[in-house]
PDB file of N, CA and C in Angstrom:
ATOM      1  N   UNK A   1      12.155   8.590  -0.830  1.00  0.00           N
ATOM      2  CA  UNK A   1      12.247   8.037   0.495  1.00  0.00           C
ATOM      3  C   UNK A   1      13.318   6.941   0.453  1.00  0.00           C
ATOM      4  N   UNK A   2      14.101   6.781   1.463  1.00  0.00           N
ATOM      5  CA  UNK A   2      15.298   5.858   1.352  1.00  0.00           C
ATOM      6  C   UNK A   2      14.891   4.809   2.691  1.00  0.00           C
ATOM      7  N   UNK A   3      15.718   3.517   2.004  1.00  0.00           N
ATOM      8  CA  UNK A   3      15.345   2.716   3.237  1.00  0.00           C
ATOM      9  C   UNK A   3      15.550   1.655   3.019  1.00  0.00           C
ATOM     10  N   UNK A   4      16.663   1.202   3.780  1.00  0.00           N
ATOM     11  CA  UNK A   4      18.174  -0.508   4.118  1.00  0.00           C
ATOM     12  C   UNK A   4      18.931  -0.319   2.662  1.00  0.00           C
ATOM     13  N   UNK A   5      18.240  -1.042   1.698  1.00  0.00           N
ATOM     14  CA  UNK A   5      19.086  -1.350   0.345  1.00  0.00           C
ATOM     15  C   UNK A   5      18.134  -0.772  -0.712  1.00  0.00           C
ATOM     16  N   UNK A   6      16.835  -0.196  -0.544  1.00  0.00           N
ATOM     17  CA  UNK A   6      16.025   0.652  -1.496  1.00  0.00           C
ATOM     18  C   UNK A   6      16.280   1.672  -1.476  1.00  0.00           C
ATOM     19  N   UNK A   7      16.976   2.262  -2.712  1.00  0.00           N
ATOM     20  CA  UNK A   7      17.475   3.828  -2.585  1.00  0.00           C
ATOM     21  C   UNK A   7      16.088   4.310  -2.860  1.00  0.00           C
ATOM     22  N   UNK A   8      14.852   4.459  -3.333  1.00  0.00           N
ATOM     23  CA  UNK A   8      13.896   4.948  -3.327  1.00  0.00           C
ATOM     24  C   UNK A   8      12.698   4.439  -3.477  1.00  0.00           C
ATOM     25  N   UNK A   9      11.517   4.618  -2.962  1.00  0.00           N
ATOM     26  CA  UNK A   9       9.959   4.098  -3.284  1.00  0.00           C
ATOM     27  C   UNK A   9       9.472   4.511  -3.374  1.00  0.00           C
ATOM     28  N   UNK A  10       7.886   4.265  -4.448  1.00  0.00           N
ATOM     29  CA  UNK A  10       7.387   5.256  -4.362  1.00  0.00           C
ATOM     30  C   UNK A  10       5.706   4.159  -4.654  1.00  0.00           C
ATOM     31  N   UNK A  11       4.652   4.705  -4.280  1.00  0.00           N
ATOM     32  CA  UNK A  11       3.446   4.180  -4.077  1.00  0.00           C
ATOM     33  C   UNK A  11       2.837   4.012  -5.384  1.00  0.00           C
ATOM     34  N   UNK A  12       1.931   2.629  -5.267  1.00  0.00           N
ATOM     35  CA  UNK A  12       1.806   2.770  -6.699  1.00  0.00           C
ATOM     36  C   UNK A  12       0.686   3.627  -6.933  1.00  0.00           C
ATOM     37  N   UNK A  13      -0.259   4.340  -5.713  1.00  0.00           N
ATOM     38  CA  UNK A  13      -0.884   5.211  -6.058  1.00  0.00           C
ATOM     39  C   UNK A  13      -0.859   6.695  -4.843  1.00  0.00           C
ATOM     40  N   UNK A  14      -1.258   7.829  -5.475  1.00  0.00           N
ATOM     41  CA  UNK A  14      -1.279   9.095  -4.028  1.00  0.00           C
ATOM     42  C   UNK A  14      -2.496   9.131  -4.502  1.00  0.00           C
ATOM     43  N   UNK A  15      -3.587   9.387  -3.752  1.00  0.00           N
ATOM     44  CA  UNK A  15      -4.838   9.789  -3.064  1.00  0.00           C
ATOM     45  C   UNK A  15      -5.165  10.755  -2.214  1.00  0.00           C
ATOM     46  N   UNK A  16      -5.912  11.762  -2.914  1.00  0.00           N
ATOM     47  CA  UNK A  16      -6.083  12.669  -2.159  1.00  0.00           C
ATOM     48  C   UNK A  16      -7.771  12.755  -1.630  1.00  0.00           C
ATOM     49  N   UNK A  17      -8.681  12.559  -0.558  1.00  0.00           N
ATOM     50  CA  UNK A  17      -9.926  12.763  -0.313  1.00  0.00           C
ATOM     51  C   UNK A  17     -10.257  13.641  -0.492  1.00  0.00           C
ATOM     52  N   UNK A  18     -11.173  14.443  -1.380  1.00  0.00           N
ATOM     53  CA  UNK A  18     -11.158  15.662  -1.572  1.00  0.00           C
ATOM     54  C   UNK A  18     -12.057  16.327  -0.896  1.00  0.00           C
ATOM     55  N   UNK A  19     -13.020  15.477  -0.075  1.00  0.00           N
ATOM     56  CA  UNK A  19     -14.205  15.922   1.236  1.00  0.00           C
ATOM     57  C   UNK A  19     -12.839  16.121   2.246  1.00  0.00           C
ATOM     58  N   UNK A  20     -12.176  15.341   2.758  1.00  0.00           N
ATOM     59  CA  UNK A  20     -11.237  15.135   4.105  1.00  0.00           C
ATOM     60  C   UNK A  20     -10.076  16.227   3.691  1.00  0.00           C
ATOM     61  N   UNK A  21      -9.959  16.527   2.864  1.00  0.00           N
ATOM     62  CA  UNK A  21      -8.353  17.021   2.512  1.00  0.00           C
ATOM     63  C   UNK A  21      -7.247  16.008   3.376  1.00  0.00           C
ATOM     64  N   UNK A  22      -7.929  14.823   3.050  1.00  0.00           N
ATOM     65  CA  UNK A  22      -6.234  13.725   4.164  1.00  0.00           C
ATOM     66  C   UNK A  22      -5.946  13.342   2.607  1.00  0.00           C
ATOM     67  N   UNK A  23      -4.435  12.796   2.503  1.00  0.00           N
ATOM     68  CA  UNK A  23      -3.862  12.198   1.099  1.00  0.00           C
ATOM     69  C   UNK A  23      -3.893  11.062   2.230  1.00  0.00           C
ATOM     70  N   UNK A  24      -3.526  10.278   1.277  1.00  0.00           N
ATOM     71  CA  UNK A  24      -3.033   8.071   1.621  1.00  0.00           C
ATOM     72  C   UNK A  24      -2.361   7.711   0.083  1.00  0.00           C
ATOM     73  N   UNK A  25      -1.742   7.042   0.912  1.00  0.00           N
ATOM     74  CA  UNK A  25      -0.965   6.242  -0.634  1.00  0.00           C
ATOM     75  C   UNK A  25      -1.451   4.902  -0.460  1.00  0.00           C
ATOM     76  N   UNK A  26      -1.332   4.321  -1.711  1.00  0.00           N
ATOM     77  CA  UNK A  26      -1.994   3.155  -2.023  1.00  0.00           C
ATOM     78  C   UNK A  26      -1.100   1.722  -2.443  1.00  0.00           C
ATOM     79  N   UNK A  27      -0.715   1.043  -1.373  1.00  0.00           N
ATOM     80  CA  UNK A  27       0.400   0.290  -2.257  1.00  0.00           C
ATOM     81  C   UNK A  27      -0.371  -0.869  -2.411  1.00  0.00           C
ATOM     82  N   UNK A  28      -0.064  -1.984  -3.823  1.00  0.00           N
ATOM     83  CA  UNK A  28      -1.201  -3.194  -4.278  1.00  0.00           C
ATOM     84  C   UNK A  28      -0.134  -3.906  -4.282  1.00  0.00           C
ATOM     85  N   UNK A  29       0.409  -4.935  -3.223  1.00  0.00           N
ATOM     86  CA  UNK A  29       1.218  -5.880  -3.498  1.00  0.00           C
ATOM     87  C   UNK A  29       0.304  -7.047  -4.368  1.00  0.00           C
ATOM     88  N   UNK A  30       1.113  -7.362  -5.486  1.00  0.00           N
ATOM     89  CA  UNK A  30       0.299  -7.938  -6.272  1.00  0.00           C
ATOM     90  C   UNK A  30       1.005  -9.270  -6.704  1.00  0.00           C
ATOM     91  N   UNK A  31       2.231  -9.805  -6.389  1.00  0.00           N
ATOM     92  CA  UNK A  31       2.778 -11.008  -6.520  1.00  0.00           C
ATOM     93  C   UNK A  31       3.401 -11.674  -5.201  1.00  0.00           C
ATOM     94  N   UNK A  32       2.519 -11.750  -3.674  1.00  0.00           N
ATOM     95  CA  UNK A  32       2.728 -11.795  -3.152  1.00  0.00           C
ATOM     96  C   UNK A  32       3.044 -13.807  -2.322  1.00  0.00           C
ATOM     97  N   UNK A  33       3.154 -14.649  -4.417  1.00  0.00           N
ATOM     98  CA  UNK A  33       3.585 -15.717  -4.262  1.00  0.00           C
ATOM     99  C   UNK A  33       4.737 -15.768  -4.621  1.00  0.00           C
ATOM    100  N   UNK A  34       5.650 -14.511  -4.617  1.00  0.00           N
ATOM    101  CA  UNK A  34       7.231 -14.474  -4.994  1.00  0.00           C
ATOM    102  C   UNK A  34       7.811 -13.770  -3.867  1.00  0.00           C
ATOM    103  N   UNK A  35       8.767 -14.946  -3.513  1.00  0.00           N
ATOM    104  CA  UNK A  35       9.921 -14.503  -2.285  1.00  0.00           C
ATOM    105  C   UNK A  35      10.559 -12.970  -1.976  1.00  0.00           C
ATOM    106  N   UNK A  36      11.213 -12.981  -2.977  1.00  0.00           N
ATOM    107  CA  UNK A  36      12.003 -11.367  -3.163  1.00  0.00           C
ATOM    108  C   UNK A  36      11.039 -10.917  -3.566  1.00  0.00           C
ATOM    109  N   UNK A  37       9.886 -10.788  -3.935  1.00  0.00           N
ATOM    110  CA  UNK A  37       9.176  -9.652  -4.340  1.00  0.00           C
ATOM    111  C   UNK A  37       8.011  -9.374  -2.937  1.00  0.00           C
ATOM    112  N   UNK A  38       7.633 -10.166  -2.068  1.00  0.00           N
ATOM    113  CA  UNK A  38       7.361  -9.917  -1.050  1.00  0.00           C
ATOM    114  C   UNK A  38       8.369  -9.606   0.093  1.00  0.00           C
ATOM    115  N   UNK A  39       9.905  -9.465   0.127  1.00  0.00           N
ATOM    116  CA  UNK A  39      10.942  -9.423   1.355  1.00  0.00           C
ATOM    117  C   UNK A  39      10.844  -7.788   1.016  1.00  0.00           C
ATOM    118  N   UNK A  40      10.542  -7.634  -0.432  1.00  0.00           N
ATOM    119  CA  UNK A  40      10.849  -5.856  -0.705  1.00  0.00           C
ATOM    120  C   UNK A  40       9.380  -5.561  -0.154  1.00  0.00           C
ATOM    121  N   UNK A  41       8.949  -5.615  -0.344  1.00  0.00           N
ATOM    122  CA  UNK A  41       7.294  -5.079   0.012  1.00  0.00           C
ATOM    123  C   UNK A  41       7.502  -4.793   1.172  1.00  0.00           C
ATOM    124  N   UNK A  42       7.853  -6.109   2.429  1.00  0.00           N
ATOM    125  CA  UNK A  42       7.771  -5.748   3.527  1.00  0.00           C
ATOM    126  C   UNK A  42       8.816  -4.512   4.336  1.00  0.00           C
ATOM    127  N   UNK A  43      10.250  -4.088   3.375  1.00  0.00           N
ATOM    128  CA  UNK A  43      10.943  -3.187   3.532  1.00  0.00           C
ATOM    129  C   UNK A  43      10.259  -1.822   3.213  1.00  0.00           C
ATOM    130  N   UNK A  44       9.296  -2.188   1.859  1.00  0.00           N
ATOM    131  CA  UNK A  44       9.022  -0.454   1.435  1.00  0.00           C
ATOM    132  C   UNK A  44       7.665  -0.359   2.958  1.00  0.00           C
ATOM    133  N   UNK A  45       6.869  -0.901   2.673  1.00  0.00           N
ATOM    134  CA  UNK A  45       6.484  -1.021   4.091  1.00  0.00           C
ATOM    135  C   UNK A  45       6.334  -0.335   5.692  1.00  0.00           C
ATOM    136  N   UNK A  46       7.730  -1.010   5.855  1.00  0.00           N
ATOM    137  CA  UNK A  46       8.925  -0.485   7.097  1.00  0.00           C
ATOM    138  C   UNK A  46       9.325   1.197   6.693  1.00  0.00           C
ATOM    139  N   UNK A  47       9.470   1.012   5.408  1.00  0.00           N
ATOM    140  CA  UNK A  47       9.756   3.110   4.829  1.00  0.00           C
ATOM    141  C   UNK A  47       8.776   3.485   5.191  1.00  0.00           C
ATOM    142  N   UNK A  48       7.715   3.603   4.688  1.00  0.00           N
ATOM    143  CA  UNK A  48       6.344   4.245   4.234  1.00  0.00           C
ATOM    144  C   UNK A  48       5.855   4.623   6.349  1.00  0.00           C
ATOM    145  N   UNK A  49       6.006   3.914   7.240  1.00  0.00           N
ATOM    146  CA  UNK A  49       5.914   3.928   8.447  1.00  0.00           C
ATOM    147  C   UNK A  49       6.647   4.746   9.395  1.00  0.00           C
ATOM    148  N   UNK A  50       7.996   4.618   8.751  1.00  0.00           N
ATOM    149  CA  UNK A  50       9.122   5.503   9.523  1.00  0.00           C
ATOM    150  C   UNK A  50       8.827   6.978   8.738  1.00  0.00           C
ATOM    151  N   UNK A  51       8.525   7.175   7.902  1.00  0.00           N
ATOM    152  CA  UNK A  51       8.159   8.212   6.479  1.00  0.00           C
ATOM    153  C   UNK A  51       6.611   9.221   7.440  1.00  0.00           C
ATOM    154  N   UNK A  52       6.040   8.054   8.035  1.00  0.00           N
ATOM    155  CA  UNK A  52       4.287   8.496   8.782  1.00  0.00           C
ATOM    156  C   UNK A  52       3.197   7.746   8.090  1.00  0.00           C
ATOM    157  N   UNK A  53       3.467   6.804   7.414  1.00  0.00           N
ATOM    158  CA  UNK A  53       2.619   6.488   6.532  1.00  0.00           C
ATOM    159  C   UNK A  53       2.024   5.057   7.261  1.00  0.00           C
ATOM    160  N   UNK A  54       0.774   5.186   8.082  1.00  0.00           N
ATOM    161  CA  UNK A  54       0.383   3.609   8.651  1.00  0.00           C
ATOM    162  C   UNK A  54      -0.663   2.875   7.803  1.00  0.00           C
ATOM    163  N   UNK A  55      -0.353   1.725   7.911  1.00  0.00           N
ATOM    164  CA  UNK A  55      -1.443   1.003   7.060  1.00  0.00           C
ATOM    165  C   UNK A  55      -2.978   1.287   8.452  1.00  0.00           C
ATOM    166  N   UNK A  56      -3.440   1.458   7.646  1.00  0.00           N
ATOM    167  CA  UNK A  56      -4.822   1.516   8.178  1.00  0.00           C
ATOM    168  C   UNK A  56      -5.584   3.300   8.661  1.00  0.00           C
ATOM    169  N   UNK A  57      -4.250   3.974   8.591  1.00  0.00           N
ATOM    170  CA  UNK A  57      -4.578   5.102   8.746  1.00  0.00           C
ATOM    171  C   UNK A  57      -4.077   5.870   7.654  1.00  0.00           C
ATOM    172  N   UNK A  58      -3.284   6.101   7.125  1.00  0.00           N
ATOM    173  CA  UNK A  58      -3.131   6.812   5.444  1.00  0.00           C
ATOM    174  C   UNK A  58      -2.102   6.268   4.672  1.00  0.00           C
ATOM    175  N   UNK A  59      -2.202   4.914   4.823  1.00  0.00           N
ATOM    176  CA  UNK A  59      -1.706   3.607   3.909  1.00  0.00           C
ATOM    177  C   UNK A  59      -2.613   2.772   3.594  1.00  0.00           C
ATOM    178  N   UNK A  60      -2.873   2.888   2.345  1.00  0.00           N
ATOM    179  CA  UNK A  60      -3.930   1.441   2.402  1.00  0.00           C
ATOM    180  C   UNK A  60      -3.474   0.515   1.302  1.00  0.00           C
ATOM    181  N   UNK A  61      -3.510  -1.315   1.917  1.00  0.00           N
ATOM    182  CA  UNK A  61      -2.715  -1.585   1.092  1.00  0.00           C
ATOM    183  C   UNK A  61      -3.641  -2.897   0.477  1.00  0.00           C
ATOM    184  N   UNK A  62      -3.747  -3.290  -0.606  1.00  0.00           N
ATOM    185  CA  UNK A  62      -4.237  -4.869  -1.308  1.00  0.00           C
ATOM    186  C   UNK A  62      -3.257  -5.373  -1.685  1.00  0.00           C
ATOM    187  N   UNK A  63      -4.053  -6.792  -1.586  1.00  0.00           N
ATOM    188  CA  UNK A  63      -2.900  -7.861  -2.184  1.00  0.00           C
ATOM    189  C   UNK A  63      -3.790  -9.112  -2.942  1.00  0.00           C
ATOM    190  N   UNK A  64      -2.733  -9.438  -3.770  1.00  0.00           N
ATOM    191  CA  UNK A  64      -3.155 -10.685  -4.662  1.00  0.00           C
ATOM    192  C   UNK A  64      -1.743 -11.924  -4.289  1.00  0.00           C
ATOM    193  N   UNK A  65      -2.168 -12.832  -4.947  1.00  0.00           N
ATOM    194  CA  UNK A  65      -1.018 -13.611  -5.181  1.00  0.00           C
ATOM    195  C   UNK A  65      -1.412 -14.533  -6.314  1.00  0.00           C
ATOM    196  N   UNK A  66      -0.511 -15.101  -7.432  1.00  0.00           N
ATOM    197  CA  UNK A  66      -0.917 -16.144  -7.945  1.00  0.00           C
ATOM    198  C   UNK A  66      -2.012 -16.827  -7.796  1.00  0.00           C
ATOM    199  N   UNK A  67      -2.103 -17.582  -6.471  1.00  0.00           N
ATOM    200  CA  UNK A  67      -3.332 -18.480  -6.193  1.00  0.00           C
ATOM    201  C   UNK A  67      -4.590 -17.655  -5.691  1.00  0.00           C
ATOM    202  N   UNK A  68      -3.978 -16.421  -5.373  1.00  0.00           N
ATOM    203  CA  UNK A  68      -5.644 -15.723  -4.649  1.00  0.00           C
ATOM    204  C   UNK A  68      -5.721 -14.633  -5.398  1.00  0.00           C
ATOM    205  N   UNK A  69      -6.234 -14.138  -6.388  1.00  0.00           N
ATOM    206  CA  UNK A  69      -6.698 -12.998  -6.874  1.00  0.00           C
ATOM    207  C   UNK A  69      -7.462 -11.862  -6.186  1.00  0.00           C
ATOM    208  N   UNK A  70      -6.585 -10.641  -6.522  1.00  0.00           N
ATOM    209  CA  UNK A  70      -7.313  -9.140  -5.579  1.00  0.00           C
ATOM    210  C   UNK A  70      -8.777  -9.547  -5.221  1.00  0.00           C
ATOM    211  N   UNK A  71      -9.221  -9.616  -4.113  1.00  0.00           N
ATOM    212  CA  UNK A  71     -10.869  -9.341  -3.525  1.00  0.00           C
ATOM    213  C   UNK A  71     -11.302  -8.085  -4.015  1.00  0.00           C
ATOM    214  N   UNK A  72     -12.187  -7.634  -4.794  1.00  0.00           N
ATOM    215  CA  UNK A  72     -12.394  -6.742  -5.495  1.00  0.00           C
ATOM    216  C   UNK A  72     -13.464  -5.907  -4.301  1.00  0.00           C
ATOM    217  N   UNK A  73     -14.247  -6.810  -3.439  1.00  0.00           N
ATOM    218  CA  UNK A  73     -14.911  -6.837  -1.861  1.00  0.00           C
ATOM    219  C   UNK A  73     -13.816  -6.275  -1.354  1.00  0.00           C
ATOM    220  N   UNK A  74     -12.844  -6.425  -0.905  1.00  0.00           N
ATOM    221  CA  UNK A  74     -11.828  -5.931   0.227  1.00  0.00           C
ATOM    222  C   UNK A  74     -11.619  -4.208  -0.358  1.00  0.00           C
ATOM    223  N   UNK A  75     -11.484  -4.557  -1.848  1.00  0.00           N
ATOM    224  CA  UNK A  75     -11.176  -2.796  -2.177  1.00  0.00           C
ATOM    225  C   UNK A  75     -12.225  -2.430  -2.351  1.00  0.00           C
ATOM    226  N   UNK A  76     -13.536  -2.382  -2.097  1.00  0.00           N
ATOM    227  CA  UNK A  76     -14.686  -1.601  -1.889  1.00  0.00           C
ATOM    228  C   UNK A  76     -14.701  -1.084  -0.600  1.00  0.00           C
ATOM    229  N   UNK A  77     -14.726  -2.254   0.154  1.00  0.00           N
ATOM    230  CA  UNK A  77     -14.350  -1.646   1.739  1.00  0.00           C
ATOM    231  C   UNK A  77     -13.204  -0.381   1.639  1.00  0.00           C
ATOM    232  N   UNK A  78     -12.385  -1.056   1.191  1.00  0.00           N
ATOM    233  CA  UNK A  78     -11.539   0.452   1.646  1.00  0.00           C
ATOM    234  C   UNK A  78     -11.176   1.479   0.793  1.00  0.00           C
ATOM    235  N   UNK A  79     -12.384   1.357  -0.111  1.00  0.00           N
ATOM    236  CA  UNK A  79     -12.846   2.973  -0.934  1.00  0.00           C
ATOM    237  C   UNK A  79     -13.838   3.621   0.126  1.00  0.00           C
ATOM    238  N   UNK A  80     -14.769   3.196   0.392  1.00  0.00           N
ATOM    239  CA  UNK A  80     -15.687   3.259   0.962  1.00  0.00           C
ATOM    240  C   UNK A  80     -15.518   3.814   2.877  1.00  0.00           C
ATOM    241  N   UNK A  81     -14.348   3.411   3.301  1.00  0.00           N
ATOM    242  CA  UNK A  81     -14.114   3.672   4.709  1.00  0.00           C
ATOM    243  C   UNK A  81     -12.856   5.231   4.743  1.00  0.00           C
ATOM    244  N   UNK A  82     -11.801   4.791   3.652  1.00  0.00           N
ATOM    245  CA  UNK A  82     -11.110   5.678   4.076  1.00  0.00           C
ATOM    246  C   UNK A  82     -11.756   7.088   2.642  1.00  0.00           C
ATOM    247  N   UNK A  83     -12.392   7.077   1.537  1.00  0.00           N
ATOM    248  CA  UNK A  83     -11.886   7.519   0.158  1.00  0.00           C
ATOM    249  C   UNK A  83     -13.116   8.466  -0.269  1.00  0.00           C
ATOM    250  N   UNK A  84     -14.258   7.749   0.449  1.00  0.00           N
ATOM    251  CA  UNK A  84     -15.469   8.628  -0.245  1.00  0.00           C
ATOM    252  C   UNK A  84     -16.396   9.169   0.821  1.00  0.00           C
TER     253      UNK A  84
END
């Protein structure tokens, strides 16, 4: 997938429901207390959308940062809503 100055992206996970037959990709922004590493996130993002890919409908995305560590609660929820 191409998109501004990222010649390619790719999710850090594909998911397939195997009750739903729907796939979702899974992106874990995970250093989301670094500048350039959150300006790209929000570009792959912007791909993954123009691509069909919405957060909340077969994007699902977590985040950490330095000071806040992944909610391990938030990714239950969304095993649990979109996955099983």
């Amino acid at each position: 997938m191409k998109y501004e100055d990222i010649s390619y992206v790719y999710p850090d996970f594909e998911i397939l429901n195997v009750r739903t037959r729907q796939e979702f990709l899974w992106e874990h922004l995970g250093m989301l207390g670094d500048e350039g590493y959150s300006e790209t996130q929000l570009k792959k993002i912007s791909g993954y959308a123009r691509s069909g890919f919405t957060p909340g409908k077969n994007l699902l995305l977590s985040f950490e940062s330095k000071n806040r560590p992944l909610d391990t609660f938030y990714v239950d929820v969304l095993i649990d809503s979109f996955l099983v």
